[in-house]
N, C-alpha and C. Protein backbone atom coordinates (compact mmCIF):
# COMPACT_ATOMS: atom_id res chain seq x y z
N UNK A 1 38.48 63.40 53.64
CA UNK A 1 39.94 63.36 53.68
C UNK A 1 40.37 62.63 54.96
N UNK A 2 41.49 62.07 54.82
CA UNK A 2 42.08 61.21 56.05
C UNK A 2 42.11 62.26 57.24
N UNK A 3 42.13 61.85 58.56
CA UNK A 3 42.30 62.54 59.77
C UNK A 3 43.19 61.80 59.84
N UNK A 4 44.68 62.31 60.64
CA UNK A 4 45.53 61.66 61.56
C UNK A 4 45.67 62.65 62.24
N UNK A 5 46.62 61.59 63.91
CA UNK A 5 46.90 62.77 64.93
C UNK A 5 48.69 62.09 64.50
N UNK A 6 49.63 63.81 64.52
CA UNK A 6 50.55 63.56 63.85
C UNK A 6 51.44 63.45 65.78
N UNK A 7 52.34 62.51 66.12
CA UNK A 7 52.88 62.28 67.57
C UNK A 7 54.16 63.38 67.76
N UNK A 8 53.97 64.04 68.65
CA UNK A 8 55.21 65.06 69.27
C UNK A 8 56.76 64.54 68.09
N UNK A 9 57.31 63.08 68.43
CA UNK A 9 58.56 62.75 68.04
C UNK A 9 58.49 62.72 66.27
N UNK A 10 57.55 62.23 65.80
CA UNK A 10 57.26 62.55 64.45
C UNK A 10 57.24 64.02 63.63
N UNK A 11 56.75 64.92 64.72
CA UNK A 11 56.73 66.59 64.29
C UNK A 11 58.38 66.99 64.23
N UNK A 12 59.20 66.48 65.22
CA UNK A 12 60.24 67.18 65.12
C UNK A 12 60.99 66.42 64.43
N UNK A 13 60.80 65.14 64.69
CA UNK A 13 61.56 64.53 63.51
C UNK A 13 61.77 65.04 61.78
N UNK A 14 60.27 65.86 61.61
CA UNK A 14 60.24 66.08 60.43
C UNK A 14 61.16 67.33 59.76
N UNK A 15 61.46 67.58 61.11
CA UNK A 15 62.57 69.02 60.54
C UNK A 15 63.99 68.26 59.93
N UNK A 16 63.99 67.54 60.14
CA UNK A 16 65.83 66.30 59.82
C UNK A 16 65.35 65.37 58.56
N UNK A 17 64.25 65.88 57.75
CA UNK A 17 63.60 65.11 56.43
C UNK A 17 63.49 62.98 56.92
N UNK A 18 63.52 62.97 55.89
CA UNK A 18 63.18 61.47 56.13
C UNK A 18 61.60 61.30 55.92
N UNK A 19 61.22 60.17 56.56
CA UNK A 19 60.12 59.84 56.61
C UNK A 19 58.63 60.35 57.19
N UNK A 20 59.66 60.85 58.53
CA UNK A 20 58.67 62.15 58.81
C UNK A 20 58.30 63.51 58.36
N UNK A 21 59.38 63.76 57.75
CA UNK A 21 59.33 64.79 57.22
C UNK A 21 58.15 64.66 55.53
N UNK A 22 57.92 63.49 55.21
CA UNK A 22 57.20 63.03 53.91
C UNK A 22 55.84 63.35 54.64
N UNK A 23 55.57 62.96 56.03
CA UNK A 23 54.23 62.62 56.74
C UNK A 23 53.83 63.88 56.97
N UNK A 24 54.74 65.22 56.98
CA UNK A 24 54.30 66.46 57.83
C UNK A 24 54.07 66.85 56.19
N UNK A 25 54.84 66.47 55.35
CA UNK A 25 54.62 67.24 53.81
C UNK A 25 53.21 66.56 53.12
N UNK A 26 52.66 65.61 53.55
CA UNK A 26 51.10 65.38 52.97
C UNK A 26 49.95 66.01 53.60
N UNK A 27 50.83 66.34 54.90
CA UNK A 27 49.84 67.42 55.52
C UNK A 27 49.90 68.93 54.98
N UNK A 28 51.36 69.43 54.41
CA UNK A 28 51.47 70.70 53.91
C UNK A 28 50.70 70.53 52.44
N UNK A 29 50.53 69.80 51.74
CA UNK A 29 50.36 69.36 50.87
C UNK A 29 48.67 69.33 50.61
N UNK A 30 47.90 69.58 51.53
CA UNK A 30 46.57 69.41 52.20
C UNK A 30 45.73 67.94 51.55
N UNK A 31 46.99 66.80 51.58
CA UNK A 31 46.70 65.21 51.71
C UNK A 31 45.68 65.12 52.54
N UNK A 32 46.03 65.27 54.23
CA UNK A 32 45.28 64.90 55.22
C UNK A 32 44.99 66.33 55.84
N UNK A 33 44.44 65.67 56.92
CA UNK A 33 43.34 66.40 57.75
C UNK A 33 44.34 66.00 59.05
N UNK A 34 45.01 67.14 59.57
CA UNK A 34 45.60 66.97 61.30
C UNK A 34 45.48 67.54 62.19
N UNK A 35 44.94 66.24 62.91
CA UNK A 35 44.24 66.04 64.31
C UNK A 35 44.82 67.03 65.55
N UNK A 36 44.15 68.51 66.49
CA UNK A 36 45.29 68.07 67.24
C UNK A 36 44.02 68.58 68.47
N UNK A 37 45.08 68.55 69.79
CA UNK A 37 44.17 69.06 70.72
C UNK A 37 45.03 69.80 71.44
N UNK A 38 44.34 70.97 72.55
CA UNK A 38 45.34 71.70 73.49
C UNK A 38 46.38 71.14 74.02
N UNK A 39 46.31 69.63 74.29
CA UNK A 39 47.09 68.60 75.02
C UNK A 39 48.40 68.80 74.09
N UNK A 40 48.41 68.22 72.83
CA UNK A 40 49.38 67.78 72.11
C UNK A 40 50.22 69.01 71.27
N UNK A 41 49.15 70.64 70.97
CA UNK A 41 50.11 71.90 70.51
C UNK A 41 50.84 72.06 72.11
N UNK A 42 50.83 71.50 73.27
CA UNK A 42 51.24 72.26 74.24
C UNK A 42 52.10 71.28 74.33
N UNK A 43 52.08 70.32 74.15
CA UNK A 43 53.54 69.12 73.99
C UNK A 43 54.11 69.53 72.77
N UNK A 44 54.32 69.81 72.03
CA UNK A 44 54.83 70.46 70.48
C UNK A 44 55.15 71.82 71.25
N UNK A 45 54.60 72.93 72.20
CA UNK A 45 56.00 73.48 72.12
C UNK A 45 56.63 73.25 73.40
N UNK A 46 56.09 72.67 74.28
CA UNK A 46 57.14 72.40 75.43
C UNK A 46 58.56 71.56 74.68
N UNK A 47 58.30 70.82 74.00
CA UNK A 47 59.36 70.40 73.17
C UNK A 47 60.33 71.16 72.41
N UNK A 48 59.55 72.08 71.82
CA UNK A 48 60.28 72.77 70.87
C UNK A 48 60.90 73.68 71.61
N UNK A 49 60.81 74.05 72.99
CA UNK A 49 61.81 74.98 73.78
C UNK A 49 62.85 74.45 74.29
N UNK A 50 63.24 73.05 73.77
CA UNK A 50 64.52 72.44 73.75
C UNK A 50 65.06 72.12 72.61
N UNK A 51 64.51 72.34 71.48
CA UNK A 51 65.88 72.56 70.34
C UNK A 51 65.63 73.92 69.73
N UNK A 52 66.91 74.29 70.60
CA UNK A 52 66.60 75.85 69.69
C UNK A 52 67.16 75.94 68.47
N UNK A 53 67.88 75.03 67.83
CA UNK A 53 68.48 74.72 66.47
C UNK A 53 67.09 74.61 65.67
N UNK A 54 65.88 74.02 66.12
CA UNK A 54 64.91 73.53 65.33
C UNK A 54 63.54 74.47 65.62
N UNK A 55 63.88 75.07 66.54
CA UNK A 55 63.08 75.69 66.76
C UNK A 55 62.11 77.07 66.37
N UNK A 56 62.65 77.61 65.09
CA UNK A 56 62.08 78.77 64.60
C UNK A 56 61.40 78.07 63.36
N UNK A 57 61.73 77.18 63.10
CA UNK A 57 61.14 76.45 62.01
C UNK A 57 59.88 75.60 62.09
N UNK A 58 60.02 75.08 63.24
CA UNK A 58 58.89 74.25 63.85
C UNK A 58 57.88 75.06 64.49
N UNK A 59 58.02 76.65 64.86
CA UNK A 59 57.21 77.26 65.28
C UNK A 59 56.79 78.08 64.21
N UNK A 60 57.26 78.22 63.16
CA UNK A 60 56.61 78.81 62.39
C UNK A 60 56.07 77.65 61.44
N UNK A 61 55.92 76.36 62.23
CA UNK A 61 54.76 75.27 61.12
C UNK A 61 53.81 75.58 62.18
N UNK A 62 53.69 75.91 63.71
CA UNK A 62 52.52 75.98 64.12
C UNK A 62 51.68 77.07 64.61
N UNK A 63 51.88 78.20 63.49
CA UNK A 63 51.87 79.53 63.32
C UNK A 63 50.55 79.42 61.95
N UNK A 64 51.35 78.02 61.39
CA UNK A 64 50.39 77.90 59.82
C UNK A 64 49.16 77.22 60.66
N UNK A 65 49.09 76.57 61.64
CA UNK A 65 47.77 75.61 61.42
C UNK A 65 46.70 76.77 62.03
N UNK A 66 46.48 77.99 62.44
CA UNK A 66 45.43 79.03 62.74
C UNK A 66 45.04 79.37 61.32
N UNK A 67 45.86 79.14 60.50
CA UNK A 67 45.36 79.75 58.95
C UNK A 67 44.95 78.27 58.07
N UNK A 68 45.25 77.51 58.66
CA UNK A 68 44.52 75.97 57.82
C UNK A 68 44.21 75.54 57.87
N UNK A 69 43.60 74.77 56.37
CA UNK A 69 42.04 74.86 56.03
C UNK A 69 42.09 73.47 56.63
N UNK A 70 43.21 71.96 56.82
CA UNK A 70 42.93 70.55 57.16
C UNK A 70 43.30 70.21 58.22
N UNK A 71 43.45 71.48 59.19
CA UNK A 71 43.79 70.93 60.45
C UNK A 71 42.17 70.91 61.42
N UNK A 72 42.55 70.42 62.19
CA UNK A 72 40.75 70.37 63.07
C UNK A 72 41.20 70.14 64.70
N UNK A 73 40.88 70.82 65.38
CA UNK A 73 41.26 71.25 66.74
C UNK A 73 40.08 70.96 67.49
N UNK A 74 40.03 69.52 68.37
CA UNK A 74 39.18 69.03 69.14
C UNK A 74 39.26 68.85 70.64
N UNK A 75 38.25 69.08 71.52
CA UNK A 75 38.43 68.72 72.97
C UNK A 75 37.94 67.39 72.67
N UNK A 76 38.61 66.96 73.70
CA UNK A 76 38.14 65.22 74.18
C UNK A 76 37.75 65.40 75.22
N UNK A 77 36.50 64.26 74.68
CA UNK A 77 35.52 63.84 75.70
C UNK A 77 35.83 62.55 76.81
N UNK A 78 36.61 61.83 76.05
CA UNK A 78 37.13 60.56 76.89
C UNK A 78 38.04 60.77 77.47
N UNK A 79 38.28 60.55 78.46
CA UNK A 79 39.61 60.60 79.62
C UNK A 79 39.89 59.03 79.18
N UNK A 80 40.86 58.68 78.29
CA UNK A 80 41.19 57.33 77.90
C UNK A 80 42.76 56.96 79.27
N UNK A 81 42.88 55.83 79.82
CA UNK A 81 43.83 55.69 80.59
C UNK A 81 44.18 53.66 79.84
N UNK A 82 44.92 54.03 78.75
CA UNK A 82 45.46 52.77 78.37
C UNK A 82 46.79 52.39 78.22
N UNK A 83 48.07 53.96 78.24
CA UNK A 83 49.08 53.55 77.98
C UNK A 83 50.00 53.29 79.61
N UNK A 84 49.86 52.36 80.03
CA UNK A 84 50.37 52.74 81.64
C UNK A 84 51.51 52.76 81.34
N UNK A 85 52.76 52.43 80.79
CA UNK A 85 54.01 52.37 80.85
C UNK A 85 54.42 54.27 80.79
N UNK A 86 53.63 55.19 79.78
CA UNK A 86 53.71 56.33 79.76
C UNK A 86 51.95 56.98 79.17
N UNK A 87 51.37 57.36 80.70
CA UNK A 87 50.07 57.88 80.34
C UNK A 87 50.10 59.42 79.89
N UNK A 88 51.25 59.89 79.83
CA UNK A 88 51.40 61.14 78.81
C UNK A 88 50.79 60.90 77.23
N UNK A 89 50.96 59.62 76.67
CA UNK A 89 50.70 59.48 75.47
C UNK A 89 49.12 59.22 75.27
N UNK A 90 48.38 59.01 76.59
CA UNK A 90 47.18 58.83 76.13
C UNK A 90 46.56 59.87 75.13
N UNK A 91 46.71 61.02 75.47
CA UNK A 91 46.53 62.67 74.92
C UNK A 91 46.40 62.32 73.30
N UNK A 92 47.31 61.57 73.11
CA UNK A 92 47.04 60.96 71.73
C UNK A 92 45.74 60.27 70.92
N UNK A 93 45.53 59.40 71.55
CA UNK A 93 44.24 58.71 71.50
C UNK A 93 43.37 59.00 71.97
N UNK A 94 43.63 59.95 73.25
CA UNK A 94 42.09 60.52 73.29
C UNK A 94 41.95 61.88 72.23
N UNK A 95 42.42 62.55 71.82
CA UNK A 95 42.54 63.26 70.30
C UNK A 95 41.94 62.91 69.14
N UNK A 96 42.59 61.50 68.96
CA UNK A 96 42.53 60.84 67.92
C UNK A 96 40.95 60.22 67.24
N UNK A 97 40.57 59.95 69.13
CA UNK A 97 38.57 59.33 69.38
C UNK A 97 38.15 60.17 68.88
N UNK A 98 38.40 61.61 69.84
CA UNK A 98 37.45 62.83 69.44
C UNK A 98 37.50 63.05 68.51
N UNK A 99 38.31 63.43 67.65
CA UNK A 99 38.03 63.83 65.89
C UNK A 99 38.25 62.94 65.10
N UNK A 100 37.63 61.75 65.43
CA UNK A 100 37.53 61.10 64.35
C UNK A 100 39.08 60.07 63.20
N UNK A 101 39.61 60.24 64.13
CA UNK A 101 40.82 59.60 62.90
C UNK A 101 40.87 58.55 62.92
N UNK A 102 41.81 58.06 61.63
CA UNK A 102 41.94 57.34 61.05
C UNK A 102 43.12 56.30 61.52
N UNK A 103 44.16 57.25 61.84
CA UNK A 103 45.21 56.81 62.12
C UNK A 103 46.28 58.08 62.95
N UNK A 104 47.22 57.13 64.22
CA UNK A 104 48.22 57.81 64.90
C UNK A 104 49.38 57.53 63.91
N UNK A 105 50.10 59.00 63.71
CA UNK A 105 51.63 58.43 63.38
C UNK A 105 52.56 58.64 64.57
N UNK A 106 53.32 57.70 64.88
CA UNK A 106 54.34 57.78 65.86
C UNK A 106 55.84 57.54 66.25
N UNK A 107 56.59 57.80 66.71
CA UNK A 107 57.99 56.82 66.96
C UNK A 107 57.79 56.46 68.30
N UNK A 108 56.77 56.27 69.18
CA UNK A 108 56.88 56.20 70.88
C UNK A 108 56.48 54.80 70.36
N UNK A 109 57.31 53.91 71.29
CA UNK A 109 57.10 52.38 70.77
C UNK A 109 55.90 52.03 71.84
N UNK A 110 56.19 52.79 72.80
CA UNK A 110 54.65 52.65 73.52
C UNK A 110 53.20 52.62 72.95
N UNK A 111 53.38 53.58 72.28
CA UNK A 111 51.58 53.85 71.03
C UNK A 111 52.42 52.80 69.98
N UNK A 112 53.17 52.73 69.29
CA UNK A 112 53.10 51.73 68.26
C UNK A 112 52.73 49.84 68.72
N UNK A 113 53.30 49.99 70.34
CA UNK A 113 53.15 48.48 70.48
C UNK A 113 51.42 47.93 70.92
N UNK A 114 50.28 49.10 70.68
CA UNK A 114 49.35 48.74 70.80
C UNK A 114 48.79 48.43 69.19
N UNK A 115 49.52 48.97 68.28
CA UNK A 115 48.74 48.76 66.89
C UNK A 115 47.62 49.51 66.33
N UNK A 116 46.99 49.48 67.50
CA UNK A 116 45.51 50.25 67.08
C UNK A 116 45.12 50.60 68.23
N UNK A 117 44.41 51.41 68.38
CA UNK A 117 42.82 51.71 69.43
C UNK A 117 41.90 52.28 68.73
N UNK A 118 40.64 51.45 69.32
CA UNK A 118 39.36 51.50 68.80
C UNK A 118 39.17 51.72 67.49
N UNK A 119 39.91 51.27 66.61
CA UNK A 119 39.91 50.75 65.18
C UNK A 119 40.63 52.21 64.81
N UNK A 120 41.55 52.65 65.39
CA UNK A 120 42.44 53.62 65.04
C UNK A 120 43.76 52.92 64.83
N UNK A 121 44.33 53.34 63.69
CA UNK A 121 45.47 52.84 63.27
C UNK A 121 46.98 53.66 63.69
N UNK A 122 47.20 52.68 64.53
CA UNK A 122 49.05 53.29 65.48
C UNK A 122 50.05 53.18 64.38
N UNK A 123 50.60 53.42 63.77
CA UNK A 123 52.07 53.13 62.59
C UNK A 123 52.94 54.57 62.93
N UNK A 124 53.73 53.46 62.50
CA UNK A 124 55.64 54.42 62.24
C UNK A 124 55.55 55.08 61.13
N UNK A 125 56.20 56.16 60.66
CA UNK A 125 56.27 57.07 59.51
C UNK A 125 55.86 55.90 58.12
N UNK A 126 57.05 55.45 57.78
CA UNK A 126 57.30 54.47 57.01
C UNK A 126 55.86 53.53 56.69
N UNK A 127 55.49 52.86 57.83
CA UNK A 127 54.69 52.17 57.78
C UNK A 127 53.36 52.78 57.28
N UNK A 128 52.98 53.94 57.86
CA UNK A 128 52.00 55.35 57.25
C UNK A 128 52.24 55.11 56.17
N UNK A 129 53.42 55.46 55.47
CA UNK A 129 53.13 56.30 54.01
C UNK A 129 53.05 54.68 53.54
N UNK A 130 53.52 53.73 53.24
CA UNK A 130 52.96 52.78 53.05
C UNK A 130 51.46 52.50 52.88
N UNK A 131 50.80 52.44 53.89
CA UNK A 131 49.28 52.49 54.02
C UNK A 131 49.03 53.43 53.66
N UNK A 132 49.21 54.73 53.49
CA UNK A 132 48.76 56.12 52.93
C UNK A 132 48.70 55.84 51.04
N UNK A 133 49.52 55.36 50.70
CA UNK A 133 49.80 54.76 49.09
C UNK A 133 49.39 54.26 48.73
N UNK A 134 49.34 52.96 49.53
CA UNK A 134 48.07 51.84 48.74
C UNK A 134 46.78 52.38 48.80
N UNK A 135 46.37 53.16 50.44
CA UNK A 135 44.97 53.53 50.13
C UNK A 135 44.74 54.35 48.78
N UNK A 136 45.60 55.27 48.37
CA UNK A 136 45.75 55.97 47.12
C UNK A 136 45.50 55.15 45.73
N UNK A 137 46.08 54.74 45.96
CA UNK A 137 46.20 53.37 44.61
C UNK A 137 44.52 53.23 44.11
């Protein structure tokens, strides 16, 4: 099954439907396999203790991933230092090495303006389910 690491702005995005919200539902859906590490549940809720509108909802999606079966919870081994404009986002890609994925989904134009690392695929919601479809096809 696909691994992705799903990006902080994409998780909350998915509470306001749209596109992200399609990307978090192939994961409810047990489509994919999502990536995460201590780094990135601890950015998911430092985040989420600023919308408290969104916030009982989004914590009770990460209430589900201790009980599920396609999520996969990895330490990284690489200390990756590639995004200098914001090295908060490395956490991403080094996630992404360690378990194996396939692909980052993101809205940080920072991880999207690299495209890839190490044959890991960077895309926008949109652009995902796109590539998520055809691979289907």
């Amino acid at each position: 099954m696909l691994r992705v690491v799903i990006d902080t702005n994409v998780l909350v995005s998915s509470v306001f439907g749209g596109k992200p919200n399609e990307v978090v539902k192939l994961w409810r859906d047990q489509q994919l396999v999502l990536c995460l590490s201590d780094e990135i549940v601890a950015e998911y809720l430092e985040v989420l203790a600023r919308f408290g509108d969104v916030r009982q909802e989004l914590l009770e999606f990460l209430a589900t991933l201790s009980q599920s079966q396609n999520a996969v919870f990895v330490v990284p081994g690489d200390h990756i230092q590639v995004v200098v404009a914001d090295p908060e986002d490395d956490k991403f890609l080094e996630c992404a090495v360690a378990a194996g994925a396939q692909a980052i989904v993101s809205g940080d134009r920072h991880l999207l303006d690299l495209g890839q690392f190490r044959g890991i695929l960077i895309m926008a919601p949109a652009a995902f389910l796109a590539w998520f479809r055809a691979r289907q096809a």
